[in-house]
Protein backbone atom coordinates (compact mmCIF):
# COMPACT_ATOMS: atom_id res chain seq x y z
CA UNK A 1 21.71 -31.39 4.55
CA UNK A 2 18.67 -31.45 2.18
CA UNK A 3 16.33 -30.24 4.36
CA UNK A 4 18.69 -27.51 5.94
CA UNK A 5 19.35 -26.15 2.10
CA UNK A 6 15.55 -26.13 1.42
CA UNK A 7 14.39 -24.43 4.78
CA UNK A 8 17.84 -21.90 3.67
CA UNK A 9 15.74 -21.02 -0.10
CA UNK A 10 12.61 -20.60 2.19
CA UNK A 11 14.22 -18.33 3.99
CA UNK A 12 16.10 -16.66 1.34
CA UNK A 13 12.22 -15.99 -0.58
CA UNK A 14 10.87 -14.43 2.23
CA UNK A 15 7.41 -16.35 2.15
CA UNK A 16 5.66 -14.26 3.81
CA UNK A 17 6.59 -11.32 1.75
CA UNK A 18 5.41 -13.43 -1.15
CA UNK A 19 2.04 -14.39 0.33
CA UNK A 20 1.15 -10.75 0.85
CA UNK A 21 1.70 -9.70 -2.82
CA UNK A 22 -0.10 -13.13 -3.87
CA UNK A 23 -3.28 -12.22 -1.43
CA UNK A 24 -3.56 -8.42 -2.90
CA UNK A 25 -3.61 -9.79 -6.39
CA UNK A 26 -6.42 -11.78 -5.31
CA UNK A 27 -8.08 -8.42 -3.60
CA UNK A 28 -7.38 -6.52 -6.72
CA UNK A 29 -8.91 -9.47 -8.92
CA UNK A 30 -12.21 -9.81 -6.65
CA UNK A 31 -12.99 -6.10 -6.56
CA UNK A 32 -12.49 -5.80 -10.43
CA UNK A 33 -14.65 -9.66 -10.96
CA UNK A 34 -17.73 -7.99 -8.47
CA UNK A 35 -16.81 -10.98 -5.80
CA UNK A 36 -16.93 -13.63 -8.77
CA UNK A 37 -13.84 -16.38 -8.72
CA UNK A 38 -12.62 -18.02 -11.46
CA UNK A 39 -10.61 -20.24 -9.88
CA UNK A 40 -7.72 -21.48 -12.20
CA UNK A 41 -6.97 -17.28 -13.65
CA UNK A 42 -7.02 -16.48 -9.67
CA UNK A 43 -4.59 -19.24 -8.70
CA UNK A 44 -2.44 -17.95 -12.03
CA UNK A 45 -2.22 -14.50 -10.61
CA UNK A 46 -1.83 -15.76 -6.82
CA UNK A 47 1.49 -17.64 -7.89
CA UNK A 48 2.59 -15.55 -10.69
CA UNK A 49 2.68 -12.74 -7.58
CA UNK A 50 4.04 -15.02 -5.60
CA UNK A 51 7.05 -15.90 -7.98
CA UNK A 52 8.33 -12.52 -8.92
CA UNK A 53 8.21 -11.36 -5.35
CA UNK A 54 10.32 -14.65 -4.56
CA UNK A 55 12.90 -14.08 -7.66
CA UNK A 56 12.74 -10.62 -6.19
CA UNK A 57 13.92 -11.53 -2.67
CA UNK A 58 16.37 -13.61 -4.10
CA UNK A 59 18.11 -11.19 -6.41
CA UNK A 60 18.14 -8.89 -3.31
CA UNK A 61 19.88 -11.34 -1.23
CA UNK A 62 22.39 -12.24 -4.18
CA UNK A 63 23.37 -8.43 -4.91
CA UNK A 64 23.30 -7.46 -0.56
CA UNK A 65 25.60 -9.91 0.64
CA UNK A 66 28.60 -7.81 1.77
CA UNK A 67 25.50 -5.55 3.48
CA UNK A 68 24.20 -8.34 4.84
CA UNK A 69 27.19 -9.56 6.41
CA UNK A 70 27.26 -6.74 8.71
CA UNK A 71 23.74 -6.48 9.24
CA UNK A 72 21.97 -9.74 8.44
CA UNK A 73 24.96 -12.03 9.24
CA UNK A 74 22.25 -15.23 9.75
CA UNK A 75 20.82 -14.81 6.05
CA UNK A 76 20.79 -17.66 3.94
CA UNK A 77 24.27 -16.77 1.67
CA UNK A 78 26.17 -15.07 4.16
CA UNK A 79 25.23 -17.60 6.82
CA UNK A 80 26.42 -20.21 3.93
CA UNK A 81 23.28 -22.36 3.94
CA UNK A 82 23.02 -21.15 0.07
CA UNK A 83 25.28 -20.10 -2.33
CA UNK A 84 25.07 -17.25 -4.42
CA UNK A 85 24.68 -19.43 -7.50
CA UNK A 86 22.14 -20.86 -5.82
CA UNK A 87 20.35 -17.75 -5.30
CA UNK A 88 21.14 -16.43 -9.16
CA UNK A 89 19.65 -19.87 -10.58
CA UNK A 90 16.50 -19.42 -7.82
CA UNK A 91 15.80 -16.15 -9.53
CA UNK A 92 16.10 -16.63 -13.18
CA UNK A 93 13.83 -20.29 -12.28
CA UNK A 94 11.43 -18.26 -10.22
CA UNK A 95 11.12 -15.19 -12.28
CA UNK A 96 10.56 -17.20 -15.22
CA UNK A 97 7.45 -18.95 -13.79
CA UNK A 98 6.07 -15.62 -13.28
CA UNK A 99 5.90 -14.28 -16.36
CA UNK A 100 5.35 -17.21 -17.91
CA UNK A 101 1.75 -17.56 -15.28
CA UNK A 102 1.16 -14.07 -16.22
CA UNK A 103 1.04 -14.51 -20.03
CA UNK A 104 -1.00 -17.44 -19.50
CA UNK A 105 -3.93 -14.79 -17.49
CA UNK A 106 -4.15 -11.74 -20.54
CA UNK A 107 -1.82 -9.17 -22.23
CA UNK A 108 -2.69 -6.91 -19.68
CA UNK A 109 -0.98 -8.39 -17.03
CA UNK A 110 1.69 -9.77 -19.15
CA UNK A 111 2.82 -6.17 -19.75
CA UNK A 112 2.03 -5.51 -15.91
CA UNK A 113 4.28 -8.29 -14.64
CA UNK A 114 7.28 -7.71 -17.44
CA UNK A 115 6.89 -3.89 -15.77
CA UNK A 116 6.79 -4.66 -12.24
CA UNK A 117 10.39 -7.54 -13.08
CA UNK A 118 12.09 -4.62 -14.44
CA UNK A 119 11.20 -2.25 -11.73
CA UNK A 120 12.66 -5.28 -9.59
CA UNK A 121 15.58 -5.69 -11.22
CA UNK A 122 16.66 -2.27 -11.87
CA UNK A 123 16.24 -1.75 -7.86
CA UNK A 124 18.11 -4.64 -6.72
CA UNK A 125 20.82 -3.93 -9.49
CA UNK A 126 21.21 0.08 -9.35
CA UNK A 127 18.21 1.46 -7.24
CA UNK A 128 19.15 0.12 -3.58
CA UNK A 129 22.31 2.57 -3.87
CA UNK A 130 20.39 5.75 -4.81
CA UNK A 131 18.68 5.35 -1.23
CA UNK A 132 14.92 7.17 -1.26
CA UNK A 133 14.02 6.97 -5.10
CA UNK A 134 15.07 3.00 -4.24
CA UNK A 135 12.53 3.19 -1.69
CA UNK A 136 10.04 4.30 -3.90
CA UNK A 137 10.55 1.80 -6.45
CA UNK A 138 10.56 -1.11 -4.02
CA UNK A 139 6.87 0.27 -2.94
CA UNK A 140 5.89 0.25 -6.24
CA UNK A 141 6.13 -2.93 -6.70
CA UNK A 142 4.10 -3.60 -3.45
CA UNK A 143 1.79 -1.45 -4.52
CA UNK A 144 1.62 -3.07 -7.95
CA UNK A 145 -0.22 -6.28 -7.08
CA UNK A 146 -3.33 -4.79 -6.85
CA UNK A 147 -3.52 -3.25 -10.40
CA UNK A 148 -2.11 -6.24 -11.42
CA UNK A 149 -5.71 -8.48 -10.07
CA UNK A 150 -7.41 -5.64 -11.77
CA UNK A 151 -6.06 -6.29 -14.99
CA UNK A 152 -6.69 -10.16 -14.56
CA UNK A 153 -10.19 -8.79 -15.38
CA UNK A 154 -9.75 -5.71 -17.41
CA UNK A 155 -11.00 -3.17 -14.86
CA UNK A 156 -9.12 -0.92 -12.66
CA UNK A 157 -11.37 0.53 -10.10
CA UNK A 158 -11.52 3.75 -7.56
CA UNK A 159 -11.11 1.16 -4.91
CA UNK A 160 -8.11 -0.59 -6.19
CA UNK A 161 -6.28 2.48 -6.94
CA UNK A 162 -7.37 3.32 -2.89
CA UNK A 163 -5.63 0.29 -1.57
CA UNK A 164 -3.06 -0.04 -4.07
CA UNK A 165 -1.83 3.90 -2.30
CA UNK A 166 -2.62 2.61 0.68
CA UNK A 167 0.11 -0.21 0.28
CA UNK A 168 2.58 1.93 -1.54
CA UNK A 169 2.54 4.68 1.44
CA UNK A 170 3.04 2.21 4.62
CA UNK A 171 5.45 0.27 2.47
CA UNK A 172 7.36 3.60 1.93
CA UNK A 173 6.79 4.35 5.41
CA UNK A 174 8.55 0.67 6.60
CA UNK A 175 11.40 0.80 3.79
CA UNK A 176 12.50 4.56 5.41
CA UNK A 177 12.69 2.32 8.79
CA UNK A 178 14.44 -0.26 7.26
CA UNK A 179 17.13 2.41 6.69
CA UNK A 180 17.12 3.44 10.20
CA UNK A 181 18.08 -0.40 10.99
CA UNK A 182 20.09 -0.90 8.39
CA UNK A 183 22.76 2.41 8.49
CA UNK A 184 25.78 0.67 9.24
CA UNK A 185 25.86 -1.58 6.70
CA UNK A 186 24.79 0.73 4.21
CA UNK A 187 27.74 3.23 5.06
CA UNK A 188 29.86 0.62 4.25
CA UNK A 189 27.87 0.06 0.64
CA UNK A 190 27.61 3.58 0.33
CA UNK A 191 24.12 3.68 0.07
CA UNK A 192 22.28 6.98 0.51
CA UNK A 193 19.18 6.37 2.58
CA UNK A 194 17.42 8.76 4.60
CA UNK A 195 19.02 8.22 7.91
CA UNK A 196 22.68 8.10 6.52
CA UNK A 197 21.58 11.47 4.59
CA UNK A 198 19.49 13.39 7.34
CA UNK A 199 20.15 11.54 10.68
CA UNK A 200 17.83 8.78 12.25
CA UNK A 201 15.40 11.22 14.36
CA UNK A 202 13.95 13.07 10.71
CA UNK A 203 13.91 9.81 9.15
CA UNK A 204 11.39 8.59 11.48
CA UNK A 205 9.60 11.57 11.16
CA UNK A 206 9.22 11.34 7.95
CA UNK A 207 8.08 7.26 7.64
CA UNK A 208 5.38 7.76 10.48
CA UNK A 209 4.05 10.43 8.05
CA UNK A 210 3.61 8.12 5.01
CA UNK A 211 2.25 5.84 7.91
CA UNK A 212 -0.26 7.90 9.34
CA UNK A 213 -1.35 9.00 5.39
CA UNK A 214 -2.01 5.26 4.66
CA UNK A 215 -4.27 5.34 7.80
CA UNK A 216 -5.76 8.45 6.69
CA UNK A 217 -6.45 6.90 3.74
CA UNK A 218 -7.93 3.77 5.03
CA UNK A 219 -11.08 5.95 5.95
CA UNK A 220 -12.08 6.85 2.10
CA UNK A 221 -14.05 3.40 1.40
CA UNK A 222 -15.58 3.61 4.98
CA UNK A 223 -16.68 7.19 3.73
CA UNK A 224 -17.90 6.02 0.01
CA UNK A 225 -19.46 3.28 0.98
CA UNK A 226 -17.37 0.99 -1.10
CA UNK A 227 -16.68 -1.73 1.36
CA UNK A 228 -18.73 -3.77 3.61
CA UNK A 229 -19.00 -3.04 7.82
CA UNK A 230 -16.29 -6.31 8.13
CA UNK A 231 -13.63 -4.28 6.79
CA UNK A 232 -13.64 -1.52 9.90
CA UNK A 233 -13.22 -4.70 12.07
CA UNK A 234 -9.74 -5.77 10.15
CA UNK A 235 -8.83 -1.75 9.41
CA UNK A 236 -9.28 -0.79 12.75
CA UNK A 237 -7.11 -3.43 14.03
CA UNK A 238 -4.24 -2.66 11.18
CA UNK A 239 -4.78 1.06 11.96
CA UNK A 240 -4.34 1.13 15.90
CA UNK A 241 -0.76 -0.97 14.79
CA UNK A 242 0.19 1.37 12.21
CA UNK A 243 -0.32 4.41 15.17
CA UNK A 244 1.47 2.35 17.53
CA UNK A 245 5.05 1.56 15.67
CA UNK A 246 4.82 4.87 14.63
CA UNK A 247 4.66 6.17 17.82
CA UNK A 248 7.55 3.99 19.03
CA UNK A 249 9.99 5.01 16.22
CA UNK A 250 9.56 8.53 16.64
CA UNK A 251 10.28 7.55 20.17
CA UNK A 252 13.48 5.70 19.68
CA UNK A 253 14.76 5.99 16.02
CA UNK A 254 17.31 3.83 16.71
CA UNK A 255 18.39 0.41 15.18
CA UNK A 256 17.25 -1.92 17.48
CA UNK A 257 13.69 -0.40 17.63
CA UNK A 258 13.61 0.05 13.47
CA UNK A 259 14.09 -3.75 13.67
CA UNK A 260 11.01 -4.32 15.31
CA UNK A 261 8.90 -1.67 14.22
CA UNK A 262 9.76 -2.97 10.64
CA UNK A 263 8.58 -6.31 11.63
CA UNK A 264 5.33 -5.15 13.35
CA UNK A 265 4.14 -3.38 10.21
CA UNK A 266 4.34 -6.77 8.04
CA UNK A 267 1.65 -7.74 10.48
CA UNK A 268 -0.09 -4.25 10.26
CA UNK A 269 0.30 -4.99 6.37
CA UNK A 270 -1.51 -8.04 6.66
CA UNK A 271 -4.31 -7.08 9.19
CA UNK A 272 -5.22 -4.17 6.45
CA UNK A 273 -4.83 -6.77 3.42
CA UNK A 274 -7.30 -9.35 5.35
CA UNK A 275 -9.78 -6.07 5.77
CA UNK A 276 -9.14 -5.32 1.76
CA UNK A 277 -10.29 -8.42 1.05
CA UNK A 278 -12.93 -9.64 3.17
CA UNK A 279 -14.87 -5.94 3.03
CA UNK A 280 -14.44 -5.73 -0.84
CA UNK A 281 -15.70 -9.51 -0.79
CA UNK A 282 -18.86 -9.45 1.51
């Protein structure tokens, strides 16, 4: 029963969600630091990430579980594995840690984190309902990370705020698709996303645009010079993904295909995170 309730929080975090916002912290934080490591402020900002997105994930599956009923009926608190106290006391624990690993870095990202928690809550709270402007604020906070392993070191760079766009406009991209795969149970919440408010078809239209401009943007450093030649290996890679599910949902918006196009770009997501970091590192 043990093990079933912690593999149910595991799932209810959404680790790999959490390991992408702790690995572009560490981007952000190398690119600012020139490629030097202090290892314990790193590991800070690496689990501080990694603890609001997790109190985060939480908090969404607390306040979505009449949504997710309909349309996630295997998630952790519909499914029963965990309760919704559970979740509630996994989010104040989590989010907590997070700040708390955040004041111990600087001021800087003290104020960053408290920011990026509030952004957070007010989404999962009041923002999921107002549909697009949600979407927006839930990219944000992907996008945040970066700025955030800037601050660790008191420099924000050209390069951070390159990849930092470049994560908020395929995240925007994947939370318009999440929409598409999501419209029946968000007619029942009455929540306005794209595809309840302009049909499924122009929704996809619309998220392989802020798809293709992250790729289009994934060119700049190649052009300035700013990364090393192992990032085009990674890019290219993430790129050729990005194309492809974008392709495929203006192909069939419908549900079932959102579901798996919104899946394939967490591992576009990553495949461009692993280039961010290994061509800002070399």
């Amino acid at each position: 029963m043990r093990f079933k309730k912690a593999v149910g929080i595991v799932r209810l975090i959404r680790v790999k969600n959490c390991l992408l916002m702790g690995l572009a912290v560490i981007v952000g934080y190398l690119i600012a630091s020139r490629g030097s490591l202090e290892h314990g402020v790193a590991a800070a900002g690496f689990f501080a990430a990694f603890t609001l997105t997790a109190a985060t994930m939480a908090l969404n599956d607390y306040r979505d579980v009449k949504i997710d009923e309909v349309n996630e009926p295997l998630r952790p608190i519909p499914s029963g594995v965990v309760s919704p106290r559970e979740a509630l006391t996994a989010t104040f624990l989590l989010a907590s840690t997070g700040i708390a690993l955040a004041a111990f870095i600087n001021i800087f990202s003290l104020l960053i984190a408290v920011l990026a928690l509030l952004l957070m809550v007010y989404y999962n709270l009041w923002g999921k309902r107002t549909g697009f402007p949600g979407n927006i604020a839930v990219s944000a906070c992907v996008a945040v990370p970066f700025i955030f392993g800037g601050a660790m070191n008191g420099r924000i760079t050209g390069l951070i705020a390159i990849f930092s766009s470049m994560a908020f406009t395929s995240n925007l991209g994947r939370e318009v698709i999440k929409g598409i795969a999501d419209v029946e149970g968000d007619k029942m919440a009455d929540v306005k996303t794209l595809p309840i408010l302009l049909g499924a078809r122009r929704s996809a239209a619309i998220a392989s645009t802020f798809i293709l401009t992250s790729v289009g943007l994934s060119i700049v450093p190649l052009l300035t010079k700013a990364v090393s030649t192992i990032y085009l290996l990674f890019i290219s890679a993430a790129d050729a993904g990005f194309i492809w599910s974008a392709y495929h949902i203006v192909r069939k918006p419908n549900s079932s295909e959102a579901k798996i196009v919104k899946n394939q770009i967490l591992i576009w997501m990553l495949l461009g995170l692993l280039g961010f970091l290994t061509g800002s590192a070399c």
